[in-house]
Protein backbone atom coordinates (compact mmCIF):
# COMPACT_ATOMS: atom_id res chain seq x y z
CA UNK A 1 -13.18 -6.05 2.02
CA UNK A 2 -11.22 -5.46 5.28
CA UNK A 3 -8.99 -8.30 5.45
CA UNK A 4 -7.95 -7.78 1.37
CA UNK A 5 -7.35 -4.09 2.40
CA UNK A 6 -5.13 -5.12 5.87
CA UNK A 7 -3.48 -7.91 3.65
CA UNK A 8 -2.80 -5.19 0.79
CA UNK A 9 -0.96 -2.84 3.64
CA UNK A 10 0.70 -6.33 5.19
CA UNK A 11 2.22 -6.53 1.87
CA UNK A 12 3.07 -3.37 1.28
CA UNK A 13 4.98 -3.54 4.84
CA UNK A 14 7.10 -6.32 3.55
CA UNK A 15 7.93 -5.17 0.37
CA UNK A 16 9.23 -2.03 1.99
CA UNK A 17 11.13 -3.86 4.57
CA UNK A 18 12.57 -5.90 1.83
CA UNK A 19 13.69 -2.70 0.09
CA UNK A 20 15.16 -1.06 2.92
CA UNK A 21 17.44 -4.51 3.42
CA UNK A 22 18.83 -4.33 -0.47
CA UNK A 23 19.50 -0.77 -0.21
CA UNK A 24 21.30 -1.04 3.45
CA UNK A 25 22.08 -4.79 4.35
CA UNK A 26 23.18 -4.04 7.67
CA UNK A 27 19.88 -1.85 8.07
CA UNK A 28 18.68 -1.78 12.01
CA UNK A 29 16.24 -2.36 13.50
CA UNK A 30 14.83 1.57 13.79
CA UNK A 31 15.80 1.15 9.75
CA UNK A 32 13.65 -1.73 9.06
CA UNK A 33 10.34 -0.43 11.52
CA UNK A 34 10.13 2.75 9.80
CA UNK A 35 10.18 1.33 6.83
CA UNK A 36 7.01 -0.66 7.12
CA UNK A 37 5.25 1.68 8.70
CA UNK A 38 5.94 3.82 5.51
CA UNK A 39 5.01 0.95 3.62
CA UNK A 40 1.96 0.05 5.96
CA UNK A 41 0.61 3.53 5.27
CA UNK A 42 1.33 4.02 1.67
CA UNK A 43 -0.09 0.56 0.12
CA UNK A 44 -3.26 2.01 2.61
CA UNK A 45 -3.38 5.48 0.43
CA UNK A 46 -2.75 3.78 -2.93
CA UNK A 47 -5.63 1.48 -1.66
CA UNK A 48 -7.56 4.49 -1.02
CA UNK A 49 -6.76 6.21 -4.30
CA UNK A 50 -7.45 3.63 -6.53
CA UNK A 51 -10.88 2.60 -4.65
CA UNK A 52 -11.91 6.43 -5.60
CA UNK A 53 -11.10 6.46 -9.47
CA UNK A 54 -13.11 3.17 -9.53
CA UNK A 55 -16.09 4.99 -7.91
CA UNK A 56 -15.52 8.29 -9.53
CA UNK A 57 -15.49 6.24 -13.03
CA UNK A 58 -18.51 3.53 -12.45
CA UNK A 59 -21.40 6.61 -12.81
CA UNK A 60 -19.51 7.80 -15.80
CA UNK A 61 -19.50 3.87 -17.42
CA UNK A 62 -23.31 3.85 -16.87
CA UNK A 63 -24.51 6.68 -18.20
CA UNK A 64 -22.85 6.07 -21.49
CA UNK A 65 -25.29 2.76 -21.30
């Protein structure tokens, strides 16, 4: 699943770089670049996080079967 993880952090880019330009529309370029590398990295650990409750869960699920 390596491309639906890189596409998860592309998107997580954007949506930060989109944020950044509502807050501050005259954001710069420094402005806009840290914010998707703060977005990059944090879809990336959400990514992370949730991949670990899913595995953390899935032995609990079947021994209840």
């Amino acid at each position: 699943m390596g491309i639906l993880d890189t596409l998860g952090e592309v998107a997580g880019a954007v949506a930060a770089v989109e944020g950044a330009e509502k807050l501050d529309p005259n954001a710069g370029l420094l402005t806009k670049g840290l914010a998707a590398v703060a977005g990059f990295k944090g879809a990336g650990a959400l990514e992370e996080m949730v991949g670990k409750k899913e595995d953390e869960a899935a032995p609990a699920d079947d021994s209840q079967s």
